[in-house]
Structures are given as C-alpha cells and as structure tokens.
Protein backbone atom coordinates (compact mmCIF):
# COMPACT_ATOMS: atom_id res chain seq x y z
CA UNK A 1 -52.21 -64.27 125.57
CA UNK A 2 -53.04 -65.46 122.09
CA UNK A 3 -55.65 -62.68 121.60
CA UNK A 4 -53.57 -60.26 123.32
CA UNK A 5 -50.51 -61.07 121.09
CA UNK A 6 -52.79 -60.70 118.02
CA UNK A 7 -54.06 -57.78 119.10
CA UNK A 8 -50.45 -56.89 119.80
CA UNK A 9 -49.56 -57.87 116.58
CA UNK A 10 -52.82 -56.13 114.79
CA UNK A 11 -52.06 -52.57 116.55
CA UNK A 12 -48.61 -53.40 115.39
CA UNK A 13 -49.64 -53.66 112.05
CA UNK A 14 -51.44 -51.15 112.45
CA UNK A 15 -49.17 -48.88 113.66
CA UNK A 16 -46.85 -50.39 110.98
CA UNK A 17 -49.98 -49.14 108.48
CA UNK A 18 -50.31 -45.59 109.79
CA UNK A 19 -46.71 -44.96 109.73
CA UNK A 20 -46.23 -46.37 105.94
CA UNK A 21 -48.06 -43.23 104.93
CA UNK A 22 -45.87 -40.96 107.07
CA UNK A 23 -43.13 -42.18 105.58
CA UNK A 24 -44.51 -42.60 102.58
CA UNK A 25 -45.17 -38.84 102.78
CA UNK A 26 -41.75 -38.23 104.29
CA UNK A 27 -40.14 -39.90 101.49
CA UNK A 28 -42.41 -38.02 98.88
CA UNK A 29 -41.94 -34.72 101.26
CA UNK A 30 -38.66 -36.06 100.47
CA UNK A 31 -38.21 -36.65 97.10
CA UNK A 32 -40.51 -33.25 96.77
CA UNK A 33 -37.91 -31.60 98.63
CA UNK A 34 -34.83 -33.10 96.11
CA UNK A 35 -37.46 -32.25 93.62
CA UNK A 36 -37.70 -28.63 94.86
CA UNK A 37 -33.77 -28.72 95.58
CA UNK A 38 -33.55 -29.78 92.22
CA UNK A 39 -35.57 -27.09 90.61
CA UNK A 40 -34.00 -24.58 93.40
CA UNK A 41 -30.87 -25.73 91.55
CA UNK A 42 -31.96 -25.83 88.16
CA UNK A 43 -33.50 -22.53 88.85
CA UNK A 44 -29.88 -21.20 90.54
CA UNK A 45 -28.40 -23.00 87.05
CA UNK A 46 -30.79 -21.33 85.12
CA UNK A 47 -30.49 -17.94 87.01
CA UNK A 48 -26.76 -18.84 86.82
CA UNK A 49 -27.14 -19.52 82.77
CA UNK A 50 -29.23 -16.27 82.50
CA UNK A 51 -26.38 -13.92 84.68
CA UNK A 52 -24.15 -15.80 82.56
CA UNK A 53 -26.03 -15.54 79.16
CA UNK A 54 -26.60 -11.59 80.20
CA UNK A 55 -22.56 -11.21 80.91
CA UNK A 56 -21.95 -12.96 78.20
CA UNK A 57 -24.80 -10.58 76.20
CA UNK A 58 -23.53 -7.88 77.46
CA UNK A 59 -19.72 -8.97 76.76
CA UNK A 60 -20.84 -10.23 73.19
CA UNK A 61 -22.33 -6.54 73.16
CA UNK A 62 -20.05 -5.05 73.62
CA UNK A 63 -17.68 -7.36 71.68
CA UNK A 64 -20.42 -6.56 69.06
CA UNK A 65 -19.60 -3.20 69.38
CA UNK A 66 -16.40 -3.46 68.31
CA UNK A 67 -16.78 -6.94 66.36
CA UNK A 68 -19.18 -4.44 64.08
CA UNK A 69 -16.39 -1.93 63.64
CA UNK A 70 -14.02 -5.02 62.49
CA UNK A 71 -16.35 -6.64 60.56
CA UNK A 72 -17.19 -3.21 59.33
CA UNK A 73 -14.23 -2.30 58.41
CA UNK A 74 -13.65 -6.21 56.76
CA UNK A 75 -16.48 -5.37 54.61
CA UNK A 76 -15.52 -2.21 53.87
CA UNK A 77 -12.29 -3.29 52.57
CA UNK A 78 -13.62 -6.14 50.64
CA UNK A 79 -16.08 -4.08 49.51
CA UNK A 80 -13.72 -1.34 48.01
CA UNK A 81 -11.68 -4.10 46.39
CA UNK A 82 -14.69 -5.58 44.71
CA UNK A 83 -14.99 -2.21 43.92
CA UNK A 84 -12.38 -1.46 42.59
CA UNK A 85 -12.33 -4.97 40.48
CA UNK A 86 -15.16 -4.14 39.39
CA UNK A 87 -14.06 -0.43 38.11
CA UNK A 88 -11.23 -2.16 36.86
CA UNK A 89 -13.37 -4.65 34.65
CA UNK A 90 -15.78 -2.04 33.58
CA UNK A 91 -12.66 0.54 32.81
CA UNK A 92 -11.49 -2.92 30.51
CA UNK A 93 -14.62 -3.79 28.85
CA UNK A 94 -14.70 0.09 28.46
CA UNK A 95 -11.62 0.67 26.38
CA UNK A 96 -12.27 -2.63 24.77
CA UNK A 97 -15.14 -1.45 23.52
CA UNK A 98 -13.28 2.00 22.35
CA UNK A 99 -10.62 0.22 21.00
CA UNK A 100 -13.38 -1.98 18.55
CA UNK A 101 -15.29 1.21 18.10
CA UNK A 102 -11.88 2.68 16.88
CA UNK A 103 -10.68 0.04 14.50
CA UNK A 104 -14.17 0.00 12.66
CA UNK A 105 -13.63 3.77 11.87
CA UNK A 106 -10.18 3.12 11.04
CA UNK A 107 -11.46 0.06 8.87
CA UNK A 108 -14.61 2.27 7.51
CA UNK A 109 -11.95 5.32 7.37
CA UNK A 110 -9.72 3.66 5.32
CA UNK A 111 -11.98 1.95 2.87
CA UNK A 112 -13.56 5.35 2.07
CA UNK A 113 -10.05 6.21 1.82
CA UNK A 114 -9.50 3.97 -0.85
CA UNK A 115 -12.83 4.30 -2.55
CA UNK A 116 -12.15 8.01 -2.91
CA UNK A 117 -9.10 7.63 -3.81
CA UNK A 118 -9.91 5.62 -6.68
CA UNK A 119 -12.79 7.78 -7.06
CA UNK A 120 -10.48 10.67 -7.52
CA UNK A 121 -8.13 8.79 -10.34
CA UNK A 122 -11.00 8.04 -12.12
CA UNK A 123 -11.80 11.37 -12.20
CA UNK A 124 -7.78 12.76 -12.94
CA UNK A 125 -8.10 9.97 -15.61
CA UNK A 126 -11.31 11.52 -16.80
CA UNK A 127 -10.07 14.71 -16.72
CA UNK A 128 -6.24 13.99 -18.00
CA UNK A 129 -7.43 12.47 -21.22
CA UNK A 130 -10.31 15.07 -21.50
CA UNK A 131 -7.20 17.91 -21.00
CA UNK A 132 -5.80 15.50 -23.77
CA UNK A 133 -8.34 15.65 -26.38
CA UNK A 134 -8.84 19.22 -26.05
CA UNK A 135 -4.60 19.97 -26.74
CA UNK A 136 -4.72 17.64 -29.51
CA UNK A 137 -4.34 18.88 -32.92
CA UNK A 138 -7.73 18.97 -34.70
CA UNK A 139 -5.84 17.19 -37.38
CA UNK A 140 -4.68 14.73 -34.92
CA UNK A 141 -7.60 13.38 -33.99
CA UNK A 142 -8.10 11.98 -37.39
CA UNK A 143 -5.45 9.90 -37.67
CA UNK A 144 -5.77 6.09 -38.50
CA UNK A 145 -3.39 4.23 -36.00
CA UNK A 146 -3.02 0.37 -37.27
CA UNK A 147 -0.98 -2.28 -35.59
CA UNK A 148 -0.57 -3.90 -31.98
CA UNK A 149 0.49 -2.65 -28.59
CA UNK A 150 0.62 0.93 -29.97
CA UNK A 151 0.68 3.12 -27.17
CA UNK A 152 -1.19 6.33 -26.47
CA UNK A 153 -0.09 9.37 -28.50
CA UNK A 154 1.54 12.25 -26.67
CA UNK A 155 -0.45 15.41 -27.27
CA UNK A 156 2.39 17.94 -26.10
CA UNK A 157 5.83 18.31 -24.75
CA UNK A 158 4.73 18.64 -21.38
CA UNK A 159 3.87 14.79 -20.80
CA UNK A 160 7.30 13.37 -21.58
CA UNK A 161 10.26 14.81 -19.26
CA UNK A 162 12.64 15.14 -22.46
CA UNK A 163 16.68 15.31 -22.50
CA UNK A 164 18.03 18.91 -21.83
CA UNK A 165 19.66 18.91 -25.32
CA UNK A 166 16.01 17.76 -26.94
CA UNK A 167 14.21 20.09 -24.51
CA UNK A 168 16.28 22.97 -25.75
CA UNK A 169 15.60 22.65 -29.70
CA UNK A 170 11.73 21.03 -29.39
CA UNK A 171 11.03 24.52 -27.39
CA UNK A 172 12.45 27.05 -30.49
CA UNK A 173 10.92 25.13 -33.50
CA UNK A 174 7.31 24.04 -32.16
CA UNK A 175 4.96 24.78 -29.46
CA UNK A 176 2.73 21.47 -29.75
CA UNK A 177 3.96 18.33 -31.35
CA UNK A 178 2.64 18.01 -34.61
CA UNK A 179 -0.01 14.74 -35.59
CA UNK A 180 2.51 12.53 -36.87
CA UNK A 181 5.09 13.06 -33.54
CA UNK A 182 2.12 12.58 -31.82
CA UNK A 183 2.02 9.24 -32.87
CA UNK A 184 5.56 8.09 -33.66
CA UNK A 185 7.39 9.88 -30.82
CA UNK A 186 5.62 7.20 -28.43
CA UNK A 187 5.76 4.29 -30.83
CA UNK A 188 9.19 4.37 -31.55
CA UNK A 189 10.62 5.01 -28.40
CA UNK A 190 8.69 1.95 -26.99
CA UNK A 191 10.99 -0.05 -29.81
CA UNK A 192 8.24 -0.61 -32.43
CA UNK A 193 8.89 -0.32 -36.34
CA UNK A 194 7.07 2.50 -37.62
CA UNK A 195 5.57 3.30 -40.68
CA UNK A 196 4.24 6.73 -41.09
CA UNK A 197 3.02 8.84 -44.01
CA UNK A 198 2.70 12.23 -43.63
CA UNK A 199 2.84 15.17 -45.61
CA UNK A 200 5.93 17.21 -46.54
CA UNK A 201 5.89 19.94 -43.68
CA UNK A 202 4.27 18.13 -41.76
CA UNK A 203 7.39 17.29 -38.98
CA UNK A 204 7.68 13.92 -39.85
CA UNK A 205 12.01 14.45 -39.74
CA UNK A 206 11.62 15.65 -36.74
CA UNK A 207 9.25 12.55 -35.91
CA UNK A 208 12.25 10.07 -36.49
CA UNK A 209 14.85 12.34 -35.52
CA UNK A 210 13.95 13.00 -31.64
CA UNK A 211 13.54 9.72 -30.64
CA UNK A 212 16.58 8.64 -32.67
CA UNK A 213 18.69 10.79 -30.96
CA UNK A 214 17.55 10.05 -27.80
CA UNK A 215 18.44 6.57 -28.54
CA UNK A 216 21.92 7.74 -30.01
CA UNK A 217 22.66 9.30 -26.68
CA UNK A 218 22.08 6.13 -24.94
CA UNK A 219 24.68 4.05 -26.66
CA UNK A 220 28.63 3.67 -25.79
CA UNK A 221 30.56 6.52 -27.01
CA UNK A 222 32.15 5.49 -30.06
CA UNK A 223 35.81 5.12 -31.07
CA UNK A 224 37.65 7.19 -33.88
CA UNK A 225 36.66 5.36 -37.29
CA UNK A 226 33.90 3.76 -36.05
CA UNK A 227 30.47 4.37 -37.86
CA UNK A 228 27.23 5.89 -37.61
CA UNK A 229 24.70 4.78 -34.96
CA UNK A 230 22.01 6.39 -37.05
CA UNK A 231 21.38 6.22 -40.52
CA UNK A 232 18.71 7.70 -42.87
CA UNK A 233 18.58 6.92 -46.60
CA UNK A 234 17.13 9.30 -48.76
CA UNK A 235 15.88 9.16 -52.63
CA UNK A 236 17.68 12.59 -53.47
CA UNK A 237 20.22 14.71 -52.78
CA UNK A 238 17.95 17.69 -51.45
CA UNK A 239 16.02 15.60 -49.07
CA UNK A 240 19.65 14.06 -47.45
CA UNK A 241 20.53 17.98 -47.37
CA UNK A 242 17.31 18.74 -45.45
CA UNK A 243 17.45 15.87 -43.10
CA UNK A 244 20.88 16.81 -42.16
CA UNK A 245 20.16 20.60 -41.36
CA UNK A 246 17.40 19.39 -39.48
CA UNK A 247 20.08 17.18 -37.62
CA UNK A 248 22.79 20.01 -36.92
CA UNK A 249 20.07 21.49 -35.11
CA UNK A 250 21.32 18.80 -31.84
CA UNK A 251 25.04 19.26 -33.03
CA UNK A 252 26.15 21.80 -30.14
CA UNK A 253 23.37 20.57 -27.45
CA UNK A 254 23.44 16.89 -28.18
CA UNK A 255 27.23 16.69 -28.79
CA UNK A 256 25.87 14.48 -32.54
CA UNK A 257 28.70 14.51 -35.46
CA UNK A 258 26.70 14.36 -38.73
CA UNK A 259 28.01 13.43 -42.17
CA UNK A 260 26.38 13.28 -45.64
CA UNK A 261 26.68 10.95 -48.80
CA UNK A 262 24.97 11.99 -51.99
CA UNK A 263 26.31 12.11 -55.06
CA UNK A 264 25.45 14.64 -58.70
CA UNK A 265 27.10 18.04 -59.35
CA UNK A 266 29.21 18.26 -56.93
CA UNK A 267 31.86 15.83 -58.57
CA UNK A 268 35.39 14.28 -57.27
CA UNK A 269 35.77 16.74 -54.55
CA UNK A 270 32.68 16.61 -52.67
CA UNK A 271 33.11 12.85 -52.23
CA UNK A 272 36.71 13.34 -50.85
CA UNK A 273 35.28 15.92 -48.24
CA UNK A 274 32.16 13.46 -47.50
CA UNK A 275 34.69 10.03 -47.10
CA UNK A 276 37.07 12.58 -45.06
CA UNK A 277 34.48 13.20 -42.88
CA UNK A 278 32.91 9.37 -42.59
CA UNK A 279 36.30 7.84 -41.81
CA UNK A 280 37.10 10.40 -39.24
CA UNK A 281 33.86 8.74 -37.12
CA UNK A 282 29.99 9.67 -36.86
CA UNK A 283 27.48 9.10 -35.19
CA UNK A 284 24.44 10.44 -37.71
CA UNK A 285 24.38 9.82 -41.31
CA UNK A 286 22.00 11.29 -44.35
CA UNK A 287 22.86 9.73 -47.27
CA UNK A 288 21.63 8.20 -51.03
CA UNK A 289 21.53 4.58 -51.17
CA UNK A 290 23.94 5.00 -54.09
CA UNK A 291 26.71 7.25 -52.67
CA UNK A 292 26.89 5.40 -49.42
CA UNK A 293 27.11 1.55 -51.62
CA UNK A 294 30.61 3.44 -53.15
CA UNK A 295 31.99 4.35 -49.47
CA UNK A 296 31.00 1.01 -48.38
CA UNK A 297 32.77 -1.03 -50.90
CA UNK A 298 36.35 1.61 -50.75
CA UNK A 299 35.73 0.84 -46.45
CA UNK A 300 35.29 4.22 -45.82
CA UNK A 301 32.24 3.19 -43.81
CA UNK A 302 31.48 0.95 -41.57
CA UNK A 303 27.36 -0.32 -40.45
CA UNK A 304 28.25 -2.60 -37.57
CA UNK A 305 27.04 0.11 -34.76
CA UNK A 306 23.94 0.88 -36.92
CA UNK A 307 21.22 0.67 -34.39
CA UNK A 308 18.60 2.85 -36.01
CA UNK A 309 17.14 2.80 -39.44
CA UNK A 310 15.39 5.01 -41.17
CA UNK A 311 14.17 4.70 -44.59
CA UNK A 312 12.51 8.89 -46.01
CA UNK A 313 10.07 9.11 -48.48
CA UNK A 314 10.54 4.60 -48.80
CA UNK A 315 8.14 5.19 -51.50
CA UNK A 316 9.79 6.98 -53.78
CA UNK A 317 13.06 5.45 -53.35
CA UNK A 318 11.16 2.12 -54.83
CA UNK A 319 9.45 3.95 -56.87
CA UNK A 320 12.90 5.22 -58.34
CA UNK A 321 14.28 1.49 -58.59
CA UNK A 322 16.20 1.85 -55.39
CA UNK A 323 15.15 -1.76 -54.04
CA UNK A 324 18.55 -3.46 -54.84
CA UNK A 325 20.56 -1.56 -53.33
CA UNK A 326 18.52 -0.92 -49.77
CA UNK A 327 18.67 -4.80 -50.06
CA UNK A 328 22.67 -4.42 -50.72
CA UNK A 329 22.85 -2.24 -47.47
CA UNK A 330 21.19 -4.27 -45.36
C-alpha cells in the first residue's frame, strides 16, 4: 500500500510534472495570444492611427489647400504693406535726399550770387570812376585838394539830381562843371568851410552860388523886414555888381530877392534905393564891407538869419585893409 501510494503519489507528480508544461504552454499560448491580441490591437490602433492620420492628411490637404490660399493671401497682404512701407521709406529718403541736394544749389546758387554780385560792383565801381576820370576836366585833374573828410568831386551835372530851378540855369550857362565846382559843389554842400582859389573866369561865383542857393531854398520863408540868408562881401563895387547878375540868374526860377550895398559914384540916391530895397526883406545880398557897416548901424539891415557866408576875392579885401570891418560884421 505504501509503495503503491508512492507510486500513486510519484505518477501524481508526475502527472502534476507533465501537465506544468501544458499549462505552462497554455499560459504562454496564453499570454502569446494577449500578446498577439495586443499587437492585433496595436496593429487595429495603428491601422486606426494610420486611417486616421490619412483622413486627417487628406483633411489637412485639403485644409492645406485652402489654408495655402489664406496664408497666401496673409502673405500677400503683408507683403504689399511691407511693400508699400518700404516704397514709402525709399519715396522719403528719396525727397530727403532732393530736398538736401536742393538747398546746396540754393546755398552754392546764392553764394555765387553774391560773389558776382560783388564781382559786378567792383567792376561798375571800376568802370564809374574810370567814366569819371575820362569826363573830368584835364585841368581838373590837377587840382591840389587839402583838408579832411573831403568828399569825391563831381565831374558833371549828371551825378547830382539838382533842384528844377538849379537844373534850369546850370543847363544854359555850362555843359560840364568847371574844376573848381568840381570840388566845392560837393564840399560845401556836405557843410564844410571852403577855401578855394581860382582864377577869374574860372566859375568860382557860380561855385558858391549853387550850393548856396540850394541851401537858401531849404530854410523857413522869411517875414517882411527880415534879412538876408545869404551874404557875399566883396572888395569893390564891380565885383558886388557881377556877383549879383550872376544871382538874378535864379530870381524867376528860384523865387531869390537880391539886393546890393556898395558905395562910390553913385551918391545919396543910390543908397536910398539900396536901404529901400534891404528893409523891404531879402534873401541874397552882394555887398562892400563898408556900405553894408552904414545900413547896419541906421538898422536898415538885419544878420540874424545869415546862414551862409561868403567872403570873394578874401585876399584882396585884406589886402585893401578891409580886416576891421569883416571883424565888425561878424
């Protein structure tokens, strides 16, 4: 019983051993067959995946299709505006550039402007004083000029724009001013004290006469009575008769009254017509320093407008001993 229980119990084992491996295979048949489910599945997932990935291919195709259009026409838009910016910037930098390129000519334009500008008064300067030397009187050229802030002489009628009433007698006596108006016409109307010597017939009355007049005509209009504006002393009674011819010559055009003193041949009644004359009011006077003392003292004249002196042929007046009474006058 013993044996037969242990061989019971060995074929039992046995058994037990034999069928290990049939289940063991079963369970590996097994777990080989989740294993193949398993890969049947993963391959069903994967075929899934791939039906999937080719729908969604084919759905991202044709999404693609019309995802290029959009993004074609995104880029298209963008691209125009960059474009367009960029036109934009280069149209900028383009008239920025013009707009330098511009003010450097007008810069370069006008400082060539200027340089031939003064280029050209150099030249009218050059060509003014050359015009200038070539109307001057030989004789003019040889004059000695002394003194300070003498101006330029005037070389004809031309370069002064003259009174009508000067205008109008300058044009029927000369044609050029002589040398001596050359130089004192300018002087004296600047308001210098001018000495001149001159020749007789040379124009030297007409030298103080012009500009005096000119500066008569500037003055207040006077009042009945009231006395000369001009005066001119002579050393004789010819020279105050010359002077004053010389001076009627403005009478009509300039609108001048002109009275004489001189004394000699002429007596009593010449003075009476002279003082007649003075006390009515004047505005030129030619006289002797003697005469015009004796119309002084009897208040025939008055001096208090006297504005403009001049002393003819000074020389010879002190020459004749007439220093006292110039000094009386003044």
């Amino acid at each position: 019983d013993s044996n037969t229980s242990h061989q019971g119990r060995g074929q039992h084992k046995q058994a037990q051993q034999r069928s290990r491996p049939a289940e063991k295979a079963k369970v590996g048949m097994k777990v080989e067959d989740e294993g193949d489910e398993d890969e049947e599945d993963e391959d069903e997932e994967e075929e899934d995946d791939e039906d999937e990935d080719e729908d969604a291919s084919s759905g991202i195709s044709d999404m693609d299709m019309g995802g290029d259009d959009v993004s074609f026409k995104i880029e298209k838009v963008l691209t125009a505006e960059d474009l367009k910016k960029e036109e934009e910037q280069k149209k900028l930098s383009k008239e920025e550039k013009e707009k330098r390129i511009a003010e450097r000519k007008e810069q370069q334009r006008l400082r060539e402007e200027k340089r031939l500008k003064h280029r050209n008064a150099l030249k009218d300067a050059m060509k003014a004083e050359d015009a200038k030397k070539r109307q001057a009187p030989k004789a003019a050229t040889d004059v000695k000029v002394e003194g300070d802030g003498v101006p330029d002489p005037l070389w004809s009628f031309d370069e002064v724009k003259w009174p009508k009433e000067i205008a109008s007698v300058l044009g029927t006596r000369f044609t050029r001013p002589t040398p001596i108006q050359c130089y004192a016409w300018p002087a004296i109307m600047k308001g210098l004290d001018v000495i001149g010597l001159a020749d007789t017939g040379s124009g030297k009355t007409m030298a103080y006469l012009v500009p005096g007049i000119i500066h008569l005509k500037a003055q207040k209009p006077p009042m009945p009575g009231d006395g000369p504006v001009m005066l001119i002393l002579a050393p004789t009674r010819e020279l105050v008769l010359q002077i004053a011819t010389e001076a009627e010559r403005f009478k009509e055009a300039a609108k001048v009254r002109v009275a004489l003193a001189y004394g000699g041949l002429d007596g009593m009644a010449c003075r009476v017509v002279q003082g007649e004359v003075l006390a009515a009011g004047v505005d030129i006077v030619a006289a002797t320093p003697g005469r015009l003392i004796d119309f002084i003292e009897a208040q025939v004249c008055r001096l208090f407008r006297v504005s403009y002196l001049v002393l003819d042929e000074a020389d010879h007046m002190l020459d004749l001993g007439f220093a006292p009474q110039i000094r009386n006058i003044g």
